[in-house]
Structures are given as C-alpha cells and as structure tokens.
N, C-alpha and C. Protein backbone atom coordinates (compact mmCIF):
# COMPACT_ATOMS: atom_id res chain seq x y z
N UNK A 1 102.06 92.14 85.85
CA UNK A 1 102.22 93.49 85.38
C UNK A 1 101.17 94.37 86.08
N UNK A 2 102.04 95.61 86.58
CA UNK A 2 101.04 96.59 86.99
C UNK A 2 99.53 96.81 86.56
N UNK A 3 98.30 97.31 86.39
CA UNK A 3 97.13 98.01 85.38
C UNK A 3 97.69 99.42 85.62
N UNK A 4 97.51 100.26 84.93
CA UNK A 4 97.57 101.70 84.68
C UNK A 4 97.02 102.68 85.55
N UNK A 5 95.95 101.93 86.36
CA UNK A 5 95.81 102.28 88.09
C UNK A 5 96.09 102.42 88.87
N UNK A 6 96.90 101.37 88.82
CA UNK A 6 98.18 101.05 90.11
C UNK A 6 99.71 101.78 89.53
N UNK A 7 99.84 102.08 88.43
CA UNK A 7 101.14 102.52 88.10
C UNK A 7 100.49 104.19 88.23
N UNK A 8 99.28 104.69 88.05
CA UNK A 8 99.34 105.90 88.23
C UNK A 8 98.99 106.45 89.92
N UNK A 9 98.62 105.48 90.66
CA UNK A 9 98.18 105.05 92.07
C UNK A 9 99.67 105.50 92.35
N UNK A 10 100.46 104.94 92.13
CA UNK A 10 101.79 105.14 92.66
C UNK A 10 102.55 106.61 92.61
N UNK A 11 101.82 106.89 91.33
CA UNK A 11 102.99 108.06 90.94
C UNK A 11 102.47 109.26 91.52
N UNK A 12 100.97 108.99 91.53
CA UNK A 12 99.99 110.27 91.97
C UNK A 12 100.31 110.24 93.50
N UNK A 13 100.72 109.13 94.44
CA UNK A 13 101.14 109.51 95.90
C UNK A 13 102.59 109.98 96.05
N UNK A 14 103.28 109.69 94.70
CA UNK A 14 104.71 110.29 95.06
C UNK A 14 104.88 111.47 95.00
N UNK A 15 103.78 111.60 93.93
CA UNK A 15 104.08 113.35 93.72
C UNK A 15 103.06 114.03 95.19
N UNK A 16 102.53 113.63 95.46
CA UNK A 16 102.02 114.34 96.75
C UNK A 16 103.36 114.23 97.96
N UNK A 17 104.04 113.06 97.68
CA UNK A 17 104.75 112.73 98.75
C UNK A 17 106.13 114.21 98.36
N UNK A 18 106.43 114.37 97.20
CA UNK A 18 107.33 114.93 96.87
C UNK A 18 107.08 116.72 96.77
N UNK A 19 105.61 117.00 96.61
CA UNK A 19 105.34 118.88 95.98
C UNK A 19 104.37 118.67 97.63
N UNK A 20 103.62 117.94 98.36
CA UNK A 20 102.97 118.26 99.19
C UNK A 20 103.12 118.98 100.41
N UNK A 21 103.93 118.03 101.03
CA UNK A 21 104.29 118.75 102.66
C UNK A 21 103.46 119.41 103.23
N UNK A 22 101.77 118.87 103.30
CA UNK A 22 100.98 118.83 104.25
C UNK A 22 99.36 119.70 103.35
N UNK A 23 99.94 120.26 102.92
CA UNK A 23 99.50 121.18 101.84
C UNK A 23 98.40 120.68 100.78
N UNK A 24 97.36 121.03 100.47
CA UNK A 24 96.60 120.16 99.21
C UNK A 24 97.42 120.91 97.86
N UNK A 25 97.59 119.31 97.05
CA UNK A 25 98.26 119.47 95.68
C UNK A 25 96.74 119.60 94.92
N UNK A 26 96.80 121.08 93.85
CA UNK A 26 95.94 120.92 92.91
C UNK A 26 95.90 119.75 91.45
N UNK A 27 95.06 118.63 91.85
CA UNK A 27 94.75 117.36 90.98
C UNK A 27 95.22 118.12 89.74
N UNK A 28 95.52 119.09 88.80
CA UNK A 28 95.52 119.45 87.51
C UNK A 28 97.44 119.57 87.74
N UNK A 29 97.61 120.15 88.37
CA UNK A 29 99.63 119.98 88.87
C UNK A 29 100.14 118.77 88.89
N UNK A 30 99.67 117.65 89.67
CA UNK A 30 99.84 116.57 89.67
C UNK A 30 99.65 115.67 88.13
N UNK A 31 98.79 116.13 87.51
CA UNK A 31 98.44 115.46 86.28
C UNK A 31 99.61 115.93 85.18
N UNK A 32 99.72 117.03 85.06
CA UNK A 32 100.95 117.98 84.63
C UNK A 32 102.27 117.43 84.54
N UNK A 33 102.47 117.58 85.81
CA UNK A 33 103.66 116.33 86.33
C UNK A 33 103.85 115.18 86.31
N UNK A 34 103.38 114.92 86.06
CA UNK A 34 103.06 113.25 86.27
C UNK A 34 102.35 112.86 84.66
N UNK A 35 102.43 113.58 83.57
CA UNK A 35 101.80 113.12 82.50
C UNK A 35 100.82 111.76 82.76
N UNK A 36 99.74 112.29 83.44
CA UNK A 36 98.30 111.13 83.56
C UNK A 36 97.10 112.14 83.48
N UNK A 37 96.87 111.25 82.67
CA UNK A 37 95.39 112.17 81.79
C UNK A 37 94.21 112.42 83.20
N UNK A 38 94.09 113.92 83.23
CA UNK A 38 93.56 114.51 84.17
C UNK A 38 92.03 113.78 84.66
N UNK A 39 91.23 113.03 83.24
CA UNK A 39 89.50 112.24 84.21
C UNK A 39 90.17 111.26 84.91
N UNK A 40 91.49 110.59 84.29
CA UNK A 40 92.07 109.25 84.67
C UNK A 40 92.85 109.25 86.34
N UNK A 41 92.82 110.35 86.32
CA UNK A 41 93.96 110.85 87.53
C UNK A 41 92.29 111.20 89.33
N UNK A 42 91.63 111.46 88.14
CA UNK A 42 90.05 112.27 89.41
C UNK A 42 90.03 110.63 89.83
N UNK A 43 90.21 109.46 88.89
CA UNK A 43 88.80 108.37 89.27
C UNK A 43 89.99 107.99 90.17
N UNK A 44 91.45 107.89 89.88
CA UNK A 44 92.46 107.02 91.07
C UNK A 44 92.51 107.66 92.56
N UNK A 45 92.77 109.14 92.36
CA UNK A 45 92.57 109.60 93.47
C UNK A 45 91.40 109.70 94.52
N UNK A 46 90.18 109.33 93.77
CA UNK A 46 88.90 109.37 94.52
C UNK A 46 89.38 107.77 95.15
N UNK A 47 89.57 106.22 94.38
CA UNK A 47 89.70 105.43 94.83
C UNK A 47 90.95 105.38 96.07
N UNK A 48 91.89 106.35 95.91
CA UNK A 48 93.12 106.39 96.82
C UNK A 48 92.55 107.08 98.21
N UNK A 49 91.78 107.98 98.20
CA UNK A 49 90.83 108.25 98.96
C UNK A 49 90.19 107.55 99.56
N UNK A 50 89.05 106.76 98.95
CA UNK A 50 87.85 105.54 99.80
C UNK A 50 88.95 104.56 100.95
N UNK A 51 90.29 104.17 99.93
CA UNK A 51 91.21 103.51 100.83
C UNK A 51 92.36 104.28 101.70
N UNK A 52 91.93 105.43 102.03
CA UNK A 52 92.14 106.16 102.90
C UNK A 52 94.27 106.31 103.28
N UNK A 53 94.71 106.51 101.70
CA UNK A 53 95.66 107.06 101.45
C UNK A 53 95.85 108.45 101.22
N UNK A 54 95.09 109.31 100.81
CA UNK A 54 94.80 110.73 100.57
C UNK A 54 93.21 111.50 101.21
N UNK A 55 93.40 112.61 101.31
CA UNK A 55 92.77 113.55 101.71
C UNK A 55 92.36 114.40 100.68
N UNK A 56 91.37 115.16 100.92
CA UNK A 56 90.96 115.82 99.66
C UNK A 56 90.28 117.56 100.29
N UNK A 57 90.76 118.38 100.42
CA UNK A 57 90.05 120.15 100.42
C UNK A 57 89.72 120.24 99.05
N UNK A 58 88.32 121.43 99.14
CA UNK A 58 87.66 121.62 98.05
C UNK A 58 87.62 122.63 97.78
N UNK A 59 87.72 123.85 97.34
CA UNK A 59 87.65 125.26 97.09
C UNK A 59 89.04 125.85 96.45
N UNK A 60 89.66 127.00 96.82
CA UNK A 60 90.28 127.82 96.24
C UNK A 60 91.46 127.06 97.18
N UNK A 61 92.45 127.06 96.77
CA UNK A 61 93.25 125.97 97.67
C UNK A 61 93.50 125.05 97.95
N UNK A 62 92.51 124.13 96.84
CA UNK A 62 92.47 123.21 97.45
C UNK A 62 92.92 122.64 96.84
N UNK A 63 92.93 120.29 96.73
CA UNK A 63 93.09 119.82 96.37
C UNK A 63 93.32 118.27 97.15
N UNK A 64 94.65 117.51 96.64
CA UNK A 64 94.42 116.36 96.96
C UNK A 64 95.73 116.21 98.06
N UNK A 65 96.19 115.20 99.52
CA UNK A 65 96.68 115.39 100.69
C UNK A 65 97.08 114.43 100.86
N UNK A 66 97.81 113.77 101.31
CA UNK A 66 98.39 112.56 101.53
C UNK A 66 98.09 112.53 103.38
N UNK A 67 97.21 111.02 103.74
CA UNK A 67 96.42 111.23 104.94
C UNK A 67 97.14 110.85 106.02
N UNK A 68 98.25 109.97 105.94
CA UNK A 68 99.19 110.36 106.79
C UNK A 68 100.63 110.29 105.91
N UNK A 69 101.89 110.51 107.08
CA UNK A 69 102.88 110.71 106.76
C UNK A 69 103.51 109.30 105.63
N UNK A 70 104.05 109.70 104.64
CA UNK A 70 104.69 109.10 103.45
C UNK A 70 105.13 107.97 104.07
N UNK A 71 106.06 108.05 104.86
CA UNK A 71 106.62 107.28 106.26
C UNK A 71 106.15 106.12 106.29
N UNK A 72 104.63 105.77 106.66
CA UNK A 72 103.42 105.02 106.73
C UNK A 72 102.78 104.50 105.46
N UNK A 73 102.99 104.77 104.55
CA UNK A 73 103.14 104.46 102.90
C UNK A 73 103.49 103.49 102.39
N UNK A 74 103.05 102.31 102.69
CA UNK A 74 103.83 101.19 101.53
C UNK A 74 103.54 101.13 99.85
N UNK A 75 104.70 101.22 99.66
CA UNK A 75 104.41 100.66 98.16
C UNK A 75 103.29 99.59 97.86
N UNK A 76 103.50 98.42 98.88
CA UNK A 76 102.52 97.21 98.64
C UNK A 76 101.22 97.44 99.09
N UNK A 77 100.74 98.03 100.03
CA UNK A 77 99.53 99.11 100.12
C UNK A 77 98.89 99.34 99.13
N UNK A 78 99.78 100.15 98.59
CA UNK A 78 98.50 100.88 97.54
C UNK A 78 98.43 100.16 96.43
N UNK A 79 99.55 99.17 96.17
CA UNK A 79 99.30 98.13 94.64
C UNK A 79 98.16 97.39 95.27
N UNK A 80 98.33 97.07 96.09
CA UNK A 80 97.16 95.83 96.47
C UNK A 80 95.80 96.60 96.49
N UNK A 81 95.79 97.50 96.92
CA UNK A 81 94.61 98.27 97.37
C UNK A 81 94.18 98.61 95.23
N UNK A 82 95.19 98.61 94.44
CA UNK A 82 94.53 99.23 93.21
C UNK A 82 94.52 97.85 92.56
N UNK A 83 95.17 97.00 92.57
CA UNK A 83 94.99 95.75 91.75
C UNK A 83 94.74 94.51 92.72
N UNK A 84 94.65 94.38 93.89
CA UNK A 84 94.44 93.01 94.53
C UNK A 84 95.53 92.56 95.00
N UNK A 85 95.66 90.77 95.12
CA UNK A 85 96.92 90.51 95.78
C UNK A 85 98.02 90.48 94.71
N UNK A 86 99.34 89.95 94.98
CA UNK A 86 100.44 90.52 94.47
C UNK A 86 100.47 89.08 93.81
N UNK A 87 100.29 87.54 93.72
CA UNK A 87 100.64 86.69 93.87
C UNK A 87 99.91 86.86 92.19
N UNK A 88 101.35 85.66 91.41
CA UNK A 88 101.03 86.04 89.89
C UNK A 88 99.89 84.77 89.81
N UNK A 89 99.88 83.89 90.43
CA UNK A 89 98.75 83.04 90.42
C UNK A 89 97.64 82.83 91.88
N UNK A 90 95.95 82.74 91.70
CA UNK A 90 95.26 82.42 92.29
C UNK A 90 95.76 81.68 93.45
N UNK A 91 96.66 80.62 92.62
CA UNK A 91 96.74 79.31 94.17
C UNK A 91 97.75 79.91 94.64
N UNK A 92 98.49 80.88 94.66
CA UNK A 92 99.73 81.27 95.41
C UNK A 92 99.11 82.66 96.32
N UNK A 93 98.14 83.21 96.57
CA UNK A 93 97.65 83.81 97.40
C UNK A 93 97.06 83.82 98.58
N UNK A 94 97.52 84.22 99.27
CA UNK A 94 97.09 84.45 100.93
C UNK A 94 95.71 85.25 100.59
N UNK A 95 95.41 86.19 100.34
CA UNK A 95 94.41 86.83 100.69
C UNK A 95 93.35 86.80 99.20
N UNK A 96 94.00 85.88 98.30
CA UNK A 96 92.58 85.54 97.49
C UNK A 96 92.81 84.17 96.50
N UNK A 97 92.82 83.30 97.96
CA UNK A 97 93.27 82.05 97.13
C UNK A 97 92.27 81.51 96.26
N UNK A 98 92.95 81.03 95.21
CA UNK A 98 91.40 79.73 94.67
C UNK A 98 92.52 78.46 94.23
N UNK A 99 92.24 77.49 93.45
CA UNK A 99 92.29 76.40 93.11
C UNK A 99 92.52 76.86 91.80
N UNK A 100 93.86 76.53 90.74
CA UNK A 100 94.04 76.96 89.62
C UNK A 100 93.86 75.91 88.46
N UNK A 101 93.75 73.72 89.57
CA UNK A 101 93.63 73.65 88.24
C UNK A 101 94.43 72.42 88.40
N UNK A 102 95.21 72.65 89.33
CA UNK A 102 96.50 71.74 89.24
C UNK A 102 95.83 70.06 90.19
N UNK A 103 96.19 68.79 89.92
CA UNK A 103 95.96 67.69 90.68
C UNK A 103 96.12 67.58 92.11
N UNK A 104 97.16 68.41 92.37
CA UNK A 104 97.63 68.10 93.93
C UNK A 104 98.01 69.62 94.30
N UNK A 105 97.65 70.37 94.79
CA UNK A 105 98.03 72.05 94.86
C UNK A 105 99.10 71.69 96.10
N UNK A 106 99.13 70.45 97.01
CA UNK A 106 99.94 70.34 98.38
C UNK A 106 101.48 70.23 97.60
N UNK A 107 101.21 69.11 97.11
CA UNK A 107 102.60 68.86 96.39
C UNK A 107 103.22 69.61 94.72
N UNK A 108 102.53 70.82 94.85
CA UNK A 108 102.62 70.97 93.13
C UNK A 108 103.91 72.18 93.25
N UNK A 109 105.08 71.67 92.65
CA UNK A 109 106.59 72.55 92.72
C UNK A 109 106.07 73.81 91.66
N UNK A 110 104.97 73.86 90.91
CA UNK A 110 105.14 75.28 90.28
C UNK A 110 104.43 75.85 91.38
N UNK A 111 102.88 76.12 92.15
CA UNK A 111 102.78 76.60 93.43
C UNK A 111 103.80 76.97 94.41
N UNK A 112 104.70 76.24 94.89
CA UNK A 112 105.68 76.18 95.54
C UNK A 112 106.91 77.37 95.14
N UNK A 113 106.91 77.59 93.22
CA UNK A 113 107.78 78.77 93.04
C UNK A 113 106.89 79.89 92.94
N UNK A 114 106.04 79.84 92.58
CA UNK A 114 104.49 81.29 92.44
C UNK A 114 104.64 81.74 93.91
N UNK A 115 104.56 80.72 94.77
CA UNK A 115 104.35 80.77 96.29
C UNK A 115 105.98 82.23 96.39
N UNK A 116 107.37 81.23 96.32
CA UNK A 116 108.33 82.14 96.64
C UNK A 116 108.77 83.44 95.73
N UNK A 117 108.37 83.71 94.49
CA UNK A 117 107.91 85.11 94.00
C UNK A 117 106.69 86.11 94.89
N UNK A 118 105.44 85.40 94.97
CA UNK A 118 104.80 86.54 95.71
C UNK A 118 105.64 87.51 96.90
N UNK A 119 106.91 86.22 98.12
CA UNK A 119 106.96 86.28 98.62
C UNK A 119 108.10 87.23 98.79
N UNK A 120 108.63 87.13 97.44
CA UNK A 120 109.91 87.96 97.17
C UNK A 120 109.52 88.79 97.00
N UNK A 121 108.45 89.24 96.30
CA UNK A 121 107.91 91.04 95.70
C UNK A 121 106.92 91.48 96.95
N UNK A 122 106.55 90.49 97.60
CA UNK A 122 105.89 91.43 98.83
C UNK A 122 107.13 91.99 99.75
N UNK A 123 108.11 91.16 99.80
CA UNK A 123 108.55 91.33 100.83
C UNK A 123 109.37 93.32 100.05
N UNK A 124 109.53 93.22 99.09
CA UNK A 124 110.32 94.67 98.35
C UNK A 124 108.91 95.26 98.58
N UNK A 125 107.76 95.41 98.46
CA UNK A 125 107.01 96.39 97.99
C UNK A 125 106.28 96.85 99.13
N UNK A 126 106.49 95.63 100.57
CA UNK A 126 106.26 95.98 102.23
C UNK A 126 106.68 96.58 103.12
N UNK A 127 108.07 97.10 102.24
CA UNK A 127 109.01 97.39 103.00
C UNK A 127 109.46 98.44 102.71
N UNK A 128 108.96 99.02 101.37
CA UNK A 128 109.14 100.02 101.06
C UNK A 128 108.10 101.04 100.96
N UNK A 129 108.53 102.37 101.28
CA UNK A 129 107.32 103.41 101.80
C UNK A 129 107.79 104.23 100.67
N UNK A 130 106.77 105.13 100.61
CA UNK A 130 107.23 106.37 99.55
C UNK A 130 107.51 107.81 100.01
N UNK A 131 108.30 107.42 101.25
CA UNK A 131 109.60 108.59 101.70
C UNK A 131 110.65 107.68 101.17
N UNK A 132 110.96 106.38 101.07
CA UNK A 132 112.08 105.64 100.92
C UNK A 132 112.04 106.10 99.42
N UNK A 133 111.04 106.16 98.61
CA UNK A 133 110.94 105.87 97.36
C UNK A 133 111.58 107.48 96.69
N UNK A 134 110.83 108.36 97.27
CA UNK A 134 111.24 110.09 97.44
C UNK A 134 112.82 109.91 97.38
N UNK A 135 113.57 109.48 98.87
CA UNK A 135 115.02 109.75 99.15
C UNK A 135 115.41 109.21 98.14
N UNK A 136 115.01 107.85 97.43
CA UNK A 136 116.25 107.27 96.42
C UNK A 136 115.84 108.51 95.54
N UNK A 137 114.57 108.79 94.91
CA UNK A 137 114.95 109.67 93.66
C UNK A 137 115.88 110.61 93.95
N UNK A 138 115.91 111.43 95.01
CA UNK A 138 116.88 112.01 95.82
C UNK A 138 118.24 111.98 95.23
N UNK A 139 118.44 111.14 95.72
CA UNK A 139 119.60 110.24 95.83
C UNK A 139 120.51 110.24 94.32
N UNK A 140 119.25 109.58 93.17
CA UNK A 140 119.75 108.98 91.94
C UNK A 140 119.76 110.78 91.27
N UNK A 141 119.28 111.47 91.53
CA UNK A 141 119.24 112.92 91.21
C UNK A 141 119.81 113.25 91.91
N UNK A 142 120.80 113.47 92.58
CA UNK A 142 122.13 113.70 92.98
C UNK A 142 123.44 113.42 92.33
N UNK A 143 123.25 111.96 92.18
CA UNK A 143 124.32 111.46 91.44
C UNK A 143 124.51 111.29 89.91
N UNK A 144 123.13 111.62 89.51
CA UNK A 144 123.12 112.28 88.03
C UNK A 144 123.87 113.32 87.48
N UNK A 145 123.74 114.44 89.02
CA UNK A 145 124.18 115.69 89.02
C UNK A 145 125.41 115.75 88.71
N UNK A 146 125.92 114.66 89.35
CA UNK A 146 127.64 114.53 89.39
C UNK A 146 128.33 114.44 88.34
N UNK A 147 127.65 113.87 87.42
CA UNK A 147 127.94 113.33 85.69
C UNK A 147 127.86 114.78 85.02
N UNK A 148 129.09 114.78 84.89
CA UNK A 148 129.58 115.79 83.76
C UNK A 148 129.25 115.39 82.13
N UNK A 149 128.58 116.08 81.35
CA UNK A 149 128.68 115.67 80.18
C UNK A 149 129.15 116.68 79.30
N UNK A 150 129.91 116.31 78.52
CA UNK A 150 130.89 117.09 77.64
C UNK A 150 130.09 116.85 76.04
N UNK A 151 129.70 117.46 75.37
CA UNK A 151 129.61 117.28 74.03
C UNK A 151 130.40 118.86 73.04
N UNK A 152 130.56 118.35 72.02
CA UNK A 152 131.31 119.13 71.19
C UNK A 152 130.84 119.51 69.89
C-alpha cells in the first residue's frame, strides 16, 4: 500500500502536469485541488524537489514547476523516490534486498511469486508517465461526458 506521501507525491505532479504548462502552480491551488492539507503538501513538494521532479519560483508568481516535461515522468519514479522499492517483500528487491527469513531464499516459491508481482507493478508504474496518466483522465472525462443521465 501506498504512504500518504507517495499518494499525494502523485497527485501533487498531476496537478502540475494538468493546471501547469510551464508556469509555477501556486502550492495553496494545488492543495485546493487536490484536497491535501497545505503543511502536508510544502514537506512533499520540497522532497519532490531534492529528487529533482519539480521546480520551485519564489515571489509574486510564483510557485511549484514540474522540471522536465510530464513525458519524462514515471509513475514508478516518484513512488520509489517517496516510499523506496516497489517489491512487497525485502527478499524480492533489486535495489534493497535483505534476507527475510526464509531457509533457502534460491529455492523458496513464495520469493519466486513476490519476485513476479514486483515485476508486474514495476513493469505498469515504468511505463507509465503522467502525460499518459493526464490523457486517460482525458479520456475517462470524455466518456463520462457521453453518459446522459436522466432523473425525474
């Protein structure tokens, strides 16, 4: 499961990806939008920052920037960057393995399925950028549009 970091990590680059277009979004608009409590929203974006997903102007105008194009954006980027690796267990990680425990980690078939989950959700969350993520809302708000609703 996400932490509340990484789920607001996400939402706080979409909405830059979505009101920005090059432009600094004022951090208090974004919070607005995005119902995330405005100290909670300063500490993600400063960290989305250090890992050099956003940009930041300071004055009358200013605000928070998305540092390059959305395009270049993975979803799995910035989860990893706010919570670590993706893998639901220690021994199933590439980039922070440990030893969970088990007698034989070579031959152990639950490793082996931990192993092909990481491999399944990296491969969705690597591949997806947040222009892809933008167009589907796009998309599903389009076809919302289409739905006639009749009440009486």
């Amino acid at each position: 499961m996400l932490s509340s970091r990484a789920k607001y990590a996400t939402r706080a680059i979409l909405d830059l990806t979505l009101h920005g277009s090059g432009d600094p979004v004022p951090i208090h608009e974004t919070a607005e939008r995005q119902e995330i409590p405005l100290k909670f929203l300063e500490q993600v974006l400063l960290s989305l920052k250090r890992h050099g997903f956003v940009q930041s102007r300071k004055g009358p105008g200013g605000g928070y920037f998305l540092a390059r194009p959305a395009s270049q954006i993975s979803l799995g980027a910035v989860v990893r960057a706010m919570d670590g690796p993706l893998a639901m267990m220690s021994c199933a990680s590439i980039t922070g393995y440990m030893e969970c425990g088990c007698p034989d980690p070579e031959t152990c078939g639950l490793r082996d399925i931990w192993k092909q989950a990481r491999d399944a959700l990296s491969a969705v969350l690597d591949t997806t950028t947040f222009a892809d993520i933008a167009a589907r809302g796009e998309a599903l708000s389009a076809d919302r549009a289409g739905i006639l609703n009749y009440v009486i």
